[in-house]
N, C-alpha and C. Protein backbone atom coordinates (compact mmCIF):
# COMPACT_ATOMS: atom_id res chain seq x y z
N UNK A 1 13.49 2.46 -8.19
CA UNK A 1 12.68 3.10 -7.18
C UNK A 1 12.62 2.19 -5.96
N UNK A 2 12.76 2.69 -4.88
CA UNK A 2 12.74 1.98 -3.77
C UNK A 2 11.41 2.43 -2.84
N UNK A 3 10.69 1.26 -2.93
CA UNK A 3 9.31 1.66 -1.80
C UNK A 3 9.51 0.75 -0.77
N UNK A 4 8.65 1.39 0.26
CA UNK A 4 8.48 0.21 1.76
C UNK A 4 7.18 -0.20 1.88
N UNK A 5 6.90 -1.73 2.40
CA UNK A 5 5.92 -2.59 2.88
C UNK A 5 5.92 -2.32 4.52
N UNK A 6 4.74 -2.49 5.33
CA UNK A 6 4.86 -2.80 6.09
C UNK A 6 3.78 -3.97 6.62
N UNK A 7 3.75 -4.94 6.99
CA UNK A 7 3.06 -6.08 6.55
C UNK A 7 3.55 -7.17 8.12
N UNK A 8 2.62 -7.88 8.33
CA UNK A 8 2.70 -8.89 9.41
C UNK A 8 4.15 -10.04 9.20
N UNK A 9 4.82 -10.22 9.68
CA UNK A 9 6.09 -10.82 9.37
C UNK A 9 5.57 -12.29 8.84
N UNK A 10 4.40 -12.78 8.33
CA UNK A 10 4.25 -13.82 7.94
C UNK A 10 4.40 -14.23 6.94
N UNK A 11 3.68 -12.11 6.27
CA UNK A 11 3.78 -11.84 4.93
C UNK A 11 4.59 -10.92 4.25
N UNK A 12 6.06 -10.91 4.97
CA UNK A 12 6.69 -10.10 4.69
C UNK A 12 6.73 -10.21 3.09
N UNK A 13 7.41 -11.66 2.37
CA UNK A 13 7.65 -11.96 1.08
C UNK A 13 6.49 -12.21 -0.31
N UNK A 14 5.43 -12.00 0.54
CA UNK A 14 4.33 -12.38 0.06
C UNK A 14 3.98 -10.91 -1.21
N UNK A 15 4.09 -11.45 -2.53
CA UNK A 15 3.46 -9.89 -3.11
C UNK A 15 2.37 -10.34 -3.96
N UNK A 16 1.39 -11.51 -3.87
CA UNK A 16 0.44 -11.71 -4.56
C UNK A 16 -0.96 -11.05 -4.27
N UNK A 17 -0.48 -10.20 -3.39
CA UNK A 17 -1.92 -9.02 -2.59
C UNK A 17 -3.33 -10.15 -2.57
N UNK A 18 -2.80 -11.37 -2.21
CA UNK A 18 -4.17 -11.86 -1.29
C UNK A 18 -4.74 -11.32 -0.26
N UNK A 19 -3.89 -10.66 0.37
CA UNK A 19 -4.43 -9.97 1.59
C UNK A 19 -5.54 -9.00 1.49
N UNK A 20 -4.95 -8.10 0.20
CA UNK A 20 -5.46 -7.17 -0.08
C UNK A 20 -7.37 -7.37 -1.02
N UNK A 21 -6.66 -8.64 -1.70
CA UNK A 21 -7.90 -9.17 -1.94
C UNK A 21 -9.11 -9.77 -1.45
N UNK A 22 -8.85 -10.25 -0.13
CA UNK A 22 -9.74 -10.58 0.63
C UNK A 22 -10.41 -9.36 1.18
N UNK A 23 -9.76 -8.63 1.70
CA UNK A 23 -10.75 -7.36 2.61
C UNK A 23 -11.11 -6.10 1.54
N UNK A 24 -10.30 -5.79 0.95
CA UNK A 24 -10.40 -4.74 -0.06
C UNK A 24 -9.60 -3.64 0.70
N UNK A 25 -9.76 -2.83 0.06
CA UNK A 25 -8.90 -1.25 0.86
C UNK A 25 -9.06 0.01 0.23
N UNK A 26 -8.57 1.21 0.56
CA UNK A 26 -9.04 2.91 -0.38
C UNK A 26 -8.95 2.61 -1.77
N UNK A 27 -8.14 1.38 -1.94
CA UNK A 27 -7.57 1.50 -3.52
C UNK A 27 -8.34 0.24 -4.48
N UNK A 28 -9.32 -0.31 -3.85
CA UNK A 28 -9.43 -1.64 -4.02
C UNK A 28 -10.26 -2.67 -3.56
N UNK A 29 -11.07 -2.96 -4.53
CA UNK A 29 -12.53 -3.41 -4.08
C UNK A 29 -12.33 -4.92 -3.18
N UNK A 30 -12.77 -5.42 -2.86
CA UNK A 30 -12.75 -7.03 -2.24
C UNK A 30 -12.71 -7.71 -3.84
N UNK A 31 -11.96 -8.91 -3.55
CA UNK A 31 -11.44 -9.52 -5.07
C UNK A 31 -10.70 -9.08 -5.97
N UNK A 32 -10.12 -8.12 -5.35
CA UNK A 32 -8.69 -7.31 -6.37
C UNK A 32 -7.75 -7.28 -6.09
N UNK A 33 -6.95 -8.33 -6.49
CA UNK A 33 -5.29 -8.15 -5.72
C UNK A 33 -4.70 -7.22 -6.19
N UNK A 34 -4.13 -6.85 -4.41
CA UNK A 34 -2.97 -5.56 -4.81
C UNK A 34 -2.11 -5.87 -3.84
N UNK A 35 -1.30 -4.53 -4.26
CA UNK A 35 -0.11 -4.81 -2.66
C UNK A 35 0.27 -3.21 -2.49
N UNK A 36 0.31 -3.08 -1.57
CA UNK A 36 0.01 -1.84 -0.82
C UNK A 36 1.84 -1.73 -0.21
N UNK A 37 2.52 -0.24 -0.73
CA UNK A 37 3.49 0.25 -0.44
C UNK A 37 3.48 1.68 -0.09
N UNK A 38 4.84 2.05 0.79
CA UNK A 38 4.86 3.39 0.59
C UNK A 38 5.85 4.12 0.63
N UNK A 39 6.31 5.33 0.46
CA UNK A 39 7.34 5.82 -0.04
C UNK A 39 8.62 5.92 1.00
N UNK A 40 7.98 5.56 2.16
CA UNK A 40 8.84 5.80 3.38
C UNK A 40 8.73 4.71 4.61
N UNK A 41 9.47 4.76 5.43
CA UNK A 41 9.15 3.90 6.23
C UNK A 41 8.35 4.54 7.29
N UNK A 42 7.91 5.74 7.47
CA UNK A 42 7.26 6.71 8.49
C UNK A 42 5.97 6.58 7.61
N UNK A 43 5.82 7.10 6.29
CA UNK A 43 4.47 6.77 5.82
C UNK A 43 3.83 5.16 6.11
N UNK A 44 4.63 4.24 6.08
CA UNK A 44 3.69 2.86 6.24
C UNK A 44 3.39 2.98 7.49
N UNK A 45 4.53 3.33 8.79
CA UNK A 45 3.84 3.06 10.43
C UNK A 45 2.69 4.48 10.35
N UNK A 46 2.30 5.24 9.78
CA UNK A 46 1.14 5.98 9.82
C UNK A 46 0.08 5.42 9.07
N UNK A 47 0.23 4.54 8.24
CA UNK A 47 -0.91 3.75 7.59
C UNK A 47 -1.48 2.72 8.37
N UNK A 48 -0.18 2.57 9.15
CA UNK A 48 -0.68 0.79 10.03
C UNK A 48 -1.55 1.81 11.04
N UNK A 49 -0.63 2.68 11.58
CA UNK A 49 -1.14 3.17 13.17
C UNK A 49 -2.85 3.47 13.11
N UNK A 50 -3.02 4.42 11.85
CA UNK A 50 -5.06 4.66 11.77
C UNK A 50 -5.86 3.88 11.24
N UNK A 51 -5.12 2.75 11.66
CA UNK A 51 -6.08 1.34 11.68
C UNK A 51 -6.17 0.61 12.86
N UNK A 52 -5.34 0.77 13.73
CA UNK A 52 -5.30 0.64 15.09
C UNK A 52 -6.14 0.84 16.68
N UNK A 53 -6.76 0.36 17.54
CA UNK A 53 -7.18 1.20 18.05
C UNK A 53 -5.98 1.68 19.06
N UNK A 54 -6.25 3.07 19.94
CA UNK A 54 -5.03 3.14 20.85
C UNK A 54 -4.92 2.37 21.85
N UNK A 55 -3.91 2.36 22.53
CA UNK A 55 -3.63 1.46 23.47
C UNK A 55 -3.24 -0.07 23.04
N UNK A 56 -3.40 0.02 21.86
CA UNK A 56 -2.71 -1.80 21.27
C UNK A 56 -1.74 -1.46 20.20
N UNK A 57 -0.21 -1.48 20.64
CA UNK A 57 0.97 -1.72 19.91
C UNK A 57 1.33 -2.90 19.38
N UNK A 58 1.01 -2.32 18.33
CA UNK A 58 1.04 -3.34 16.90
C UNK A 58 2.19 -4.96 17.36
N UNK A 59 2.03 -6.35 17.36
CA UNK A 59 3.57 -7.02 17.37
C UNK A 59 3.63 -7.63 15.94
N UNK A 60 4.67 -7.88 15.74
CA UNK A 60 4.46 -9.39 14.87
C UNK A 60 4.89 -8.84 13.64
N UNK A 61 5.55 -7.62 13.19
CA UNK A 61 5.37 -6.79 12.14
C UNK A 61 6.63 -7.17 11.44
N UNK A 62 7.08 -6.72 10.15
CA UNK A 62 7.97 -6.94 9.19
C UNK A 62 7.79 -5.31 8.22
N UNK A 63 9.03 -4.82 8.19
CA UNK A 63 9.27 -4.42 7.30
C UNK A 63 10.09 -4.55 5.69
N UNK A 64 9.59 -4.49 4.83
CA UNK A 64 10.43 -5.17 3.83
C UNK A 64 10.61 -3.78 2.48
N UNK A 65 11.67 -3.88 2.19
CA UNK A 65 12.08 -2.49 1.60
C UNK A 65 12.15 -3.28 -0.29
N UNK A 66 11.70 -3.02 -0.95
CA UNK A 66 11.88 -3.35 -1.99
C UNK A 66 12.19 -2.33 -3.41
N UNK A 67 13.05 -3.02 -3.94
CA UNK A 67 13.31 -2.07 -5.42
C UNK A 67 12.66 -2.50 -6.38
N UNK A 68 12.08 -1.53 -7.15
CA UNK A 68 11.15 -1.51 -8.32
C UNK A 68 12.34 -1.12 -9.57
N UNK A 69 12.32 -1.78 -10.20
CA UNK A 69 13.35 -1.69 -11.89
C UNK A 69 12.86 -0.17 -12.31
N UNK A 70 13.51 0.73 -12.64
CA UNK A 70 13.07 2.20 -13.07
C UNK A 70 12.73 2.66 -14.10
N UNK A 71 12.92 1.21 -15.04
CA UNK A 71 12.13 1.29 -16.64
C UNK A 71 10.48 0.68 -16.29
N UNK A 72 9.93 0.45 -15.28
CA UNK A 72 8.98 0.19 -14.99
C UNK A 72 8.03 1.78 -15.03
N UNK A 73 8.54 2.53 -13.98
CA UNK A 73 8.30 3.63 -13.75
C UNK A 73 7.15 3.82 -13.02
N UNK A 74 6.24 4.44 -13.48
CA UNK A 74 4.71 4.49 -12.30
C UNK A 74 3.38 5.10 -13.36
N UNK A 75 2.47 5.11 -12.92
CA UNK A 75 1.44 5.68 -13.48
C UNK A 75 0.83 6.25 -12.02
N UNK A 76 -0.17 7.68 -12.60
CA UNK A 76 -0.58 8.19 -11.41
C UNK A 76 -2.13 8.53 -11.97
N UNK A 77 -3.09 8.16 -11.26
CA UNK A 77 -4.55 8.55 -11.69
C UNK A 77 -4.95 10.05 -12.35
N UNK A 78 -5.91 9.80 -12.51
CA UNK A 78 -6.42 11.69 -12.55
C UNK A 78 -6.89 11.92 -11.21
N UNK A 79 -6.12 13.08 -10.56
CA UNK A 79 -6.60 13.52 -9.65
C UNK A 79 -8.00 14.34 -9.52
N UNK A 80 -8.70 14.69 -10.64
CA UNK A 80 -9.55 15.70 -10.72
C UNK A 80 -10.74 14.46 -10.43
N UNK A 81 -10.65 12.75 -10.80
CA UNK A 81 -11.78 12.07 -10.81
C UNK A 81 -12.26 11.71 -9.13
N UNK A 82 -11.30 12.32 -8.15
CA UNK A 82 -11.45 11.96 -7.02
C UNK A 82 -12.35 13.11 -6.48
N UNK A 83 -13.37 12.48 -5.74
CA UNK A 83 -14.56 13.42 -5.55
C UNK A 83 -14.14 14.10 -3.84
N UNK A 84 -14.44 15.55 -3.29
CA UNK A 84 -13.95 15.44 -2.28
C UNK A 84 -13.78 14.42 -1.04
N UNK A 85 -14.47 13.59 -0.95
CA UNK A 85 -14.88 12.55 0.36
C UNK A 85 -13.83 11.54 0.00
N UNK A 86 -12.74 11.49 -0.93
CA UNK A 86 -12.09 10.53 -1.33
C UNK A 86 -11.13 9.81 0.05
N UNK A 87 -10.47 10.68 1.14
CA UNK A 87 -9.95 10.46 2.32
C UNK A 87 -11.20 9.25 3.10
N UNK A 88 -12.00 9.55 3.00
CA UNK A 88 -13.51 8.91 4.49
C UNK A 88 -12.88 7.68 4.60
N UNK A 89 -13.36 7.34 5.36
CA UNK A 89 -13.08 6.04 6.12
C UNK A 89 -14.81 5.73 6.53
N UNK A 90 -15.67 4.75 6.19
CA UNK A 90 -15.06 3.75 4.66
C UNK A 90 -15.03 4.33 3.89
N UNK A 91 -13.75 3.86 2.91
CA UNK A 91 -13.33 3.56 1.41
C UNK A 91 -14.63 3.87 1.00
N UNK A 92 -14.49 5.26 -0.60
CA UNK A 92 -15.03 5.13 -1.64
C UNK A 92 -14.89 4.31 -2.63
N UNK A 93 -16.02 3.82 -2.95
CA UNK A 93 -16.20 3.63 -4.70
C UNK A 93 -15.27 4.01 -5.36
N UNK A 94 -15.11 5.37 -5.36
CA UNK A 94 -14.39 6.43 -6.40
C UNK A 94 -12.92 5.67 -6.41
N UNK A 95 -12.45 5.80 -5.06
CA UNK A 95 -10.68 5.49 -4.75
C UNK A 95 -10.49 4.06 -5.56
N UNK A 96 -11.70 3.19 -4.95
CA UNK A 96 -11.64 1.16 -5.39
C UNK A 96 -11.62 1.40 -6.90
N UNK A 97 -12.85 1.83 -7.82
CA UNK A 97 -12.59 1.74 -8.87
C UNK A 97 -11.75 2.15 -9.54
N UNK A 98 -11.23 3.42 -9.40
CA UNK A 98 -9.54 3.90 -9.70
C UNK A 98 -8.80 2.86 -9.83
N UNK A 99 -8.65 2.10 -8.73
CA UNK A 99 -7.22 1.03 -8.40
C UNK A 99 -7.88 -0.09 -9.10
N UNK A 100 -8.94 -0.55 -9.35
CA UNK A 100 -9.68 -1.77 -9.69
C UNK A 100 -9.07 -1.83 -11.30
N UNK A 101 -9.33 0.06 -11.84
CA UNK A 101 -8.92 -0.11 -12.94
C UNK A 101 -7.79 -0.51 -13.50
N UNK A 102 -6.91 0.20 -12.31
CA UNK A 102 -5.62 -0.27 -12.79
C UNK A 102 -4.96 -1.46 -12.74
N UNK A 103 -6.09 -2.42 -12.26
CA UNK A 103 -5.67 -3.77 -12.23
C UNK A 103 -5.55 -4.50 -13.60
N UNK A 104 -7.65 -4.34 -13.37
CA UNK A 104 -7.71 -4.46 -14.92
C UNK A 104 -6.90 -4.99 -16.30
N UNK A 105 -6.68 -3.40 -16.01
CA UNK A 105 -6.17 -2.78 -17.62
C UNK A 105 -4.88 -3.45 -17.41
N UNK A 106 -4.04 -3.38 -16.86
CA UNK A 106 -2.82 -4.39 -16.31
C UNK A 106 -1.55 -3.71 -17.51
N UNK A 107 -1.23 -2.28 -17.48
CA UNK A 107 -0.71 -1.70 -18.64
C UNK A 107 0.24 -1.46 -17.63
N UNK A 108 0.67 -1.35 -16.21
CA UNK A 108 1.88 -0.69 -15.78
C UNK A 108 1.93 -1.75 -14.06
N UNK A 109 3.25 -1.91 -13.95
CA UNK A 109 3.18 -2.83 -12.44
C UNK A 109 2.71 -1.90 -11.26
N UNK A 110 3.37 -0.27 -11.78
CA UNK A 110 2.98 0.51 -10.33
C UNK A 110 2.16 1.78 -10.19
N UNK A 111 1.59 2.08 -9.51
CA UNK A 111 0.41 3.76 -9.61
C UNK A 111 1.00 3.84 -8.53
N UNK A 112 1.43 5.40 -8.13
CA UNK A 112 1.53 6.02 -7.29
C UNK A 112 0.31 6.92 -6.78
N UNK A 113 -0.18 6.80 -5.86
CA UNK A 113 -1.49 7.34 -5.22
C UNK A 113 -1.47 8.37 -4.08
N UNK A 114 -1.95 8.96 -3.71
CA UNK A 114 -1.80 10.25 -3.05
C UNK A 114 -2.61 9.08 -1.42
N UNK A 115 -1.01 9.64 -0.68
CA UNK A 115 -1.82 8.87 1.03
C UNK A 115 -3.21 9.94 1.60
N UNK A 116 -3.79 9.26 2.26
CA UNK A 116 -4.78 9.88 2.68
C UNK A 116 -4.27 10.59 4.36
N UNK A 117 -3.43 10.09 5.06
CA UNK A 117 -2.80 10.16 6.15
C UNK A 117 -2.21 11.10 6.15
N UNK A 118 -1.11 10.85 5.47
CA UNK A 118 -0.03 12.06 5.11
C UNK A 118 -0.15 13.03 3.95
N UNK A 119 -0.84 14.15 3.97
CA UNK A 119 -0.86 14.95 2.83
C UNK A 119 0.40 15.40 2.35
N UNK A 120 0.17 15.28 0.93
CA UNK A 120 1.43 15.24 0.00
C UNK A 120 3.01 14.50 -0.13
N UNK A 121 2.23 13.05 0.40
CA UNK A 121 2.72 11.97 0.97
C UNK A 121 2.71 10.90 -0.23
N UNK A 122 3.29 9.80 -0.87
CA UNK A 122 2.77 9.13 -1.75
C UNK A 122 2.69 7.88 -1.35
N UNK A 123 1.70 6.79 -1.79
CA UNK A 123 2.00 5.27 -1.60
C UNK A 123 1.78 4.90 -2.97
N UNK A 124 2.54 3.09 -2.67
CA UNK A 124 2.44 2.94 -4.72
C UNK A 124 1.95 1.71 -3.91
N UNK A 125 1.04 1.71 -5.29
CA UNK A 125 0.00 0.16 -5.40
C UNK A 125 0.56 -0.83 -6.66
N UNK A 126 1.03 -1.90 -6.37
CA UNK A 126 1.55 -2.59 -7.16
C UNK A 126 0.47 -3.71 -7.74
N UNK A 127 0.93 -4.05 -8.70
CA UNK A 127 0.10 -4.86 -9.64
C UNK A 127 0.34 -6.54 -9.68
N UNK A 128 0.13 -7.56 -8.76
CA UNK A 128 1.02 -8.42 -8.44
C UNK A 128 0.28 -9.62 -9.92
N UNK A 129 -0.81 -8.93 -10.80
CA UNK A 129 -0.75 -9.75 -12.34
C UNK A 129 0.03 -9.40 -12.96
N UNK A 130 1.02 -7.95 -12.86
CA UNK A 130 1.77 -7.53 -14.39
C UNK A 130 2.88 -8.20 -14.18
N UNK A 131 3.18 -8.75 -15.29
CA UNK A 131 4.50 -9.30 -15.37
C UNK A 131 5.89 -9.02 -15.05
N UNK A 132 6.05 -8.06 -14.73
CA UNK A 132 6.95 -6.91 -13.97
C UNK A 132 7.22 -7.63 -12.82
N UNK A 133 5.94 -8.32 -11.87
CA UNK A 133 6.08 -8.49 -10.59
C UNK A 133 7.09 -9.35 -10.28
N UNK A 134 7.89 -9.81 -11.21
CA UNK A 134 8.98 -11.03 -10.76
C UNK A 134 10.18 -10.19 -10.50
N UNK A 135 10.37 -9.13 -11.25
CA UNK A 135 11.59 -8.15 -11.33
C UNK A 135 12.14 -7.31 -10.41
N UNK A 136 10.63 -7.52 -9.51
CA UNK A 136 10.39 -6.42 -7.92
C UNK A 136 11.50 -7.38 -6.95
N UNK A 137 13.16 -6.38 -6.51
CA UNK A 137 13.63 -7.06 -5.39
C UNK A 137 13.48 -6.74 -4.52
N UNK A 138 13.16 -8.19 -3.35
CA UNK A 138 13.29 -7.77 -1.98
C UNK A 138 14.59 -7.10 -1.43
N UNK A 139 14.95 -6.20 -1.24
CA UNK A 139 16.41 -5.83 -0.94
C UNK A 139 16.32 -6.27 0.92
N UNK A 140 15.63 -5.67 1.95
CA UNK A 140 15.67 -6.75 3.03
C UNK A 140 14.68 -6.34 3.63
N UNK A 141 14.34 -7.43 4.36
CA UNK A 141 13.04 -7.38 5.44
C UNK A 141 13.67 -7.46 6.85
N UNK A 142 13.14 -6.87 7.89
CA UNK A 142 13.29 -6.69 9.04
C UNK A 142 12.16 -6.52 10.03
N UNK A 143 12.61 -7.32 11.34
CA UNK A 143 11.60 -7.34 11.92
C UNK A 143 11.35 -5.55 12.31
N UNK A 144 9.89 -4.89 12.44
CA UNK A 144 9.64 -3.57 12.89
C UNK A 144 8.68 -3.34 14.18
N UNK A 145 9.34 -2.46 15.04
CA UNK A 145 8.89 -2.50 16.41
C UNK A 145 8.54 -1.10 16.56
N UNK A 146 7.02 -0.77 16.24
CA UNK A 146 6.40 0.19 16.73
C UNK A 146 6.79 1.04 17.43
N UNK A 147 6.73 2.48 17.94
CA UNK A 147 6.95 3.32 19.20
C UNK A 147 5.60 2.94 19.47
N UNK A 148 5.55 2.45 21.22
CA UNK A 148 4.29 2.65 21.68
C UNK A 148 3.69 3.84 22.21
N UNK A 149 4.31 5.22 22.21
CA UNK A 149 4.15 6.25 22.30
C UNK A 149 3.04 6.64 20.93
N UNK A 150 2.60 6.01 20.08
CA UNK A 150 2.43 6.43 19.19
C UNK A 150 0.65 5.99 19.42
N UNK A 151 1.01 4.47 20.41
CA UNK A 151 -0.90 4.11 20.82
C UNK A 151 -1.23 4.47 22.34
N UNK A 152 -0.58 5.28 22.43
CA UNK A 152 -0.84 5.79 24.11
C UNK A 152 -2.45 6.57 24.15
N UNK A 153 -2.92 6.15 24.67
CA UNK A 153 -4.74 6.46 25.42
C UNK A 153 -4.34 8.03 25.24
């Protein structure tokens, strides 16, 4: 399986989701490493962009395309436990403990999660404790240059 990062070029290689652990995110409480992918390279610049305000085009960015081993495979939540407000901005409870669990329990490297951006869109949350995580290749990183059409006022 091949997913995309899109990530500050500092951290292009980085998959120990410190990042993710420090601030937290939809999937993921503060103190839970993860690492945040997505199925496309148009789904990640829509993840970066509604975090953005307009008028500031993103610099400094890295894209890094990586393959996931396909005996790994994915796990996907119950969708029925997501309460409607699961999209809001801020992050539910509901979404963090989902992903918290799947840290946890540490039974699979990847969950595929439904984007909040792109309906019927997927991102996968990787597990950078399961042991799997060494097997994940970088196939290549590249620097990524925004359309600024995209933060225009």
């Amino acid at each position: 399986m091949i997913v995309f990062r899109l990530s500050k070029a500092a951290y292009a290689l980085d998959l120990s989701g410190k990042g993710a652990e420090k601030t937290g995110g939809r999937w993921n409480s503060k103190g839970v490493p993860m690492v945040y992918a997505g199925s496309s390279r148009a789904l990640c610049t829509a993840e970066i962009a509604v975090h953005l305000p307009l008028g500031l085009v993103p610099a400094g960015y890295s894209l890094t395309q990586l393959e996931i081993p396909d005996r790994f495979g994915f796990e996907e939540p119950d969708l029925k436990l997501l309460t409607s407000g699961w999209k809001s901005f801020p992050y539910t409870r509901v979404t963090q403990q989902v992903g918290d669990s799947f840290i946890k329990n540490n039974k699979s490297l990847v969950m595929r999660v439904p984007s909040a951006v792109v309906q019927g869109d997927y991102n996968f949350i990787i597990n950078p404790l399961h042991e799997g995580i060494a097997e994940i290749i970088v196939v290549k990183t590249e620097l990524f240059l925004f359309d600024e059409r995209l933060f225009r006022r």
